[in-house]
Protein backbone atom coordinates (compact mmCIF):
# COMPACT_ATOMS: atom_id res chain seq x y z
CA UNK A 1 134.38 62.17 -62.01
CA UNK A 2 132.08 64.22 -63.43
CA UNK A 3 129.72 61.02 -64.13
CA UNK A 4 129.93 60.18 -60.50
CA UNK A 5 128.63 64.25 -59.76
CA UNK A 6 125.80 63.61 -61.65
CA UNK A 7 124.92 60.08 -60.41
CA UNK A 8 125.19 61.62 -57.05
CA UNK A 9 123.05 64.86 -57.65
CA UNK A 10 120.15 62.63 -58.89
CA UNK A 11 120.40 60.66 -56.35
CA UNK A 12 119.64 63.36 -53.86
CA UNK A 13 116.58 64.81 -55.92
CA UNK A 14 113.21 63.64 -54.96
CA UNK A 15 110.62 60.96 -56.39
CA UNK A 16 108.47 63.28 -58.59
CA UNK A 17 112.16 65.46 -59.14
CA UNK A 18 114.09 62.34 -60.09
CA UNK A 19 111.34 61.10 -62.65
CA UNK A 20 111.24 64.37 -64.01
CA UNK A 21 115.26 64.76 -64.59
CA UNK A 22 115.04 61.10 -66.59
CA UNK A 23 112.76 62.10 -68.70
CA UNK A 24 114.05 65.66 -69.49
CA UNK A 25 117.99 65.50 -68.53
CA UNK A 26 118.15 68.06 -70.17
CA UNK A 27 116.83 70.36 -67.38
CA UNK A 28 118.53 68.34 -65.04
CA UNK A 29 120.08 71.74 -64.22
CA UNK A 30 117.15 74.11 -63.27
CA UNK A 31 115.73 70.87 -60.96
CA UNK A 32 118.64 71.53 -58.98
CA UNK A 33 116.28 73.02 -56.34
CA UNK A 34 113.70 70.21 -56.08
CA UNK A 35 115.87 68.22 -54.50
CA UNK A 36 114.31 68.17 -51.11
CA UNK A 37 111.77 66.18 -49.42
CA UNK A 38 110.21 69.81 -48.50
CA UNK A 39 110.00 70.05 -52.22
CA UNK A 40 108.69 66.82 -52.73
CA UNK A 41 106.08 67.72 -49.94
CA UNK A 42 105.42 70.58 -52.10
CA UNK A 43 104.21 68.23 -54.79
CA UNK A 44 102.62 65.89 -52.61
CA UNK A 45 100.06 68.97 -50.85
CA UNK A 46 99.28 69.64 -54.48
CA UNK A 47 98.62 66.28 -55.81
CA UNK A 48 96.23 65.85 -51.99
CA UNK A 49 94.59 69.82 -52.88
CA UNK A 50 93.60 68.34 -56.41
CA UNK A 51 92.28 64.91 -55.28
CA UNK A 52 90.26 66.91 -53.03
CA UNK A 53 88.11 68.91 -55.02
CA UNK A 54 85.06 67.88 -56.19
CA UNK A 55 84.65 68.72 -59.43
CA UNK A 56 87.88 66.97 -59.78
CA UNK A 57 86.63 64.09 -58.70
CA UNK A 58 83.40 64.05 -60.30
CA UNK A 59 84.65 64.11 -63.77
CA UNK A 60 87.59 61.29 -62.58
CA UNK A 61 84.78 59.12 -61.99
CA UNK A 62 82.85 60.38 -65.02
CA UNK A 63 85.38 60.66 -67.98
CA UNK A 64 88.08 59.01 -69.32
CA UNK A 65 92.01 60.18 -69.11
CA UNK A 66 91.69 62.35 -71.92
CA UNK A 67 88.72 64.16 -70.66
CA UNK A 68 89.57 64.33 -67.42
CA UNK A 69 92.49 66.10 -68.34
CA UNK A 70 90.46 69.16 -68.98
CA UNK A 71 89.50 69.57 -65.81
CA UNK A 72 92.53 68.31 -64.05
CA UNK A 73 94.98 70.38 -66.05
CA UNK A 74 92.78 73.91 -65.19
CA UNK A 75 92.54 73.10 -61.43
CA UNK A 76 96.41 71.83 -61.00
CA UNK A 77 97.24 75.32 -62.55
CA UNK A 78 94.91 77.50 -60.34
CA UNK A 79 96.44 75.37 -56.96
CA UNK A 80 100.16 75.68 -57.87
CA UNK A 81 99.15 79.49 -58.66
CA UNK A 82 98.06 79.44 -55.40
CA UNK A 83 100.93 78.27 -53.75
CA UNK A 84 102.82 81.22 -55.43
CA UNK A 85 103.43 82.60 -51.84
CA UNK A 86 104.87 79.71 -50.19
CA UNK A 87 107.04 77.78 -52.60
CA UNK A 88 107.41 80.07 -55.37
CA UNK A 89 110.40 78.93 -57.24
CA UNK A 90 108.67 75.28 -57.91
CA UNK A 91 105.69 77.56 -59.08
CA UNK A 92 107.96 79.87 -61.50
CA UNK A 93 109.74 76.31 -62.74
CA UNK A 94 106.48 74.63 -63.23
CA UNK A 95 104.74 78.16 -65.17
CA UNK A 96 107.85 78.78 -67.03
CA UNK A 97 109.38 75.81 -68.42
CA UNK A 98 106.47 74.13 -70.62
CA UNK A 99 108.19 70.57 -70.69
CA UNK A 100 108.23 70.48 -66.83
CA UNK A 101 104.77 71.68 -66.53
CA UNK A 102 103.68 69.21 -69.20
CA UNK A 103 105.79 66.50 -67.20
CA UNK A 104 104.36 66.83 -64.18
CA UNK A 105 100.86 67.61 -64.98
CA UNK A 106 100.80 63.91 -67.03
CA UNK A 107 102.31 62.27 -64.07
CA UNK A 108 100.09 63.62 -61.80
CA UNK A 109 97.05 63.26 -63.96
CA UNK A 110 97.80 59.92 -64.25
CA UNK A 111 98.04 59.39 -60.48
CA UNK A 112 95.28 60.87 -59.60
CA UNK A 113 93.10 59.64 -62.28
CA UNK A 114 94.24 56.07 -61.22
CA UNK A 115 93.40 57.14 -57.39
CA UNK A 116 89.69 58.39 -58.29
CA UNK A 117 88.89 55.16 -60.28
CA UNK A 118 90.62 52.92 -57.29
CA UNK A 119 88.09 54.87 -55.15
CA UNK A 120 84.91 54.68 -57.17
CA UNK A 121 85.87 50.69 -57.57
CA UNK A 122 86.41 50.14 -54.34
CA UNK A 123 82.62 52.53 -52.91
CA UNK A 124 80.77 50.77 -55.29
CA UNK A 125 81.99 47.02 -54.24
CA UNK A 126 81.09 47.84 -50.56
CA UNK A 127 77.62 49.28 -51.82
C-alpha cells in the first residue's frame, strides 16, 4: 500500500519535479508542493527569463558547459530571487536545500546550454 502511495504521488509531480524526486528520493518529501503544472510553469518562465538574457546567451555561444556555468548559475539565482514575490516556496526550496538547487541548476544549464548552441547552429547555417 504504501508503495502504491508513493508510485501515485510521483506520478502527480511535474517533469522538472519528477526528475528531481529520482534523483534525490530522498527529498521526495519537501517536493510535495511542486507537484503542479503551475509549478512546473514556474520553472518553465525561469528557464524562458534565462534564455533571454543576453549575456546569457553570449557566453552559451562563446564557452563551453563548464564556463558557461558561471554565468548561467549567477543569473538563474538573481531570476528565481526575483520571483521571491510570486512563487516563493519554490524559491525558499530551491535557496535552501543545496542538492535541489544544484539539481536543478545542472538540468537547466544543460537545457539551455543545448538550446543556445541549437540556435547558433541553426543562424549560422541560414547565413
Amino acid at each position: 500500500m504504501t508503495r502504491t502511495r508513493s508510485t501515485s504521488s510521483r506520478s502527480r509531480l511535474s517533469p522538472i519535479s519528477q526528475k528531481t524526486a529520482s534523483h534525490l528520493p530522498y527529498l521526495i518529501r519537501p517536493l510535495d508542493s511542486l507537484q503542479t503544472a503551475n509549478d512546473e510553469l514556474v520553472w518553465d518562465q525561469v528557464r524562458s527569463d534565462v534564455i533571454a538574457d543576453e549575456s546569457v546567451r553570449d557566453a552559451g555561444e562563446a564557452n563551453t558547459i563548464d564556463n558557461f556555468a558561471h554565468v548561467f548559475d549567477r543569473k538563474l539565482e538573481e531570476i528565481v530571487i526575483g520571483r521571491m514575490d510570486r512563487n516563493r516556496s519554490q524559491v525558499v526550496r530551491f535557496l535552501n536545500i543545496p542538492a535541489v538547487r544544484e539539481f536543478i541548476a545542472r538540468l537547466m544549464r544543460n537545457q539551455v546550454y543545448s538550446r543556445i548552441q541549437q540556435n547558433a547552429k541553426s543562424e549560422a547555417a541560414e547565413a
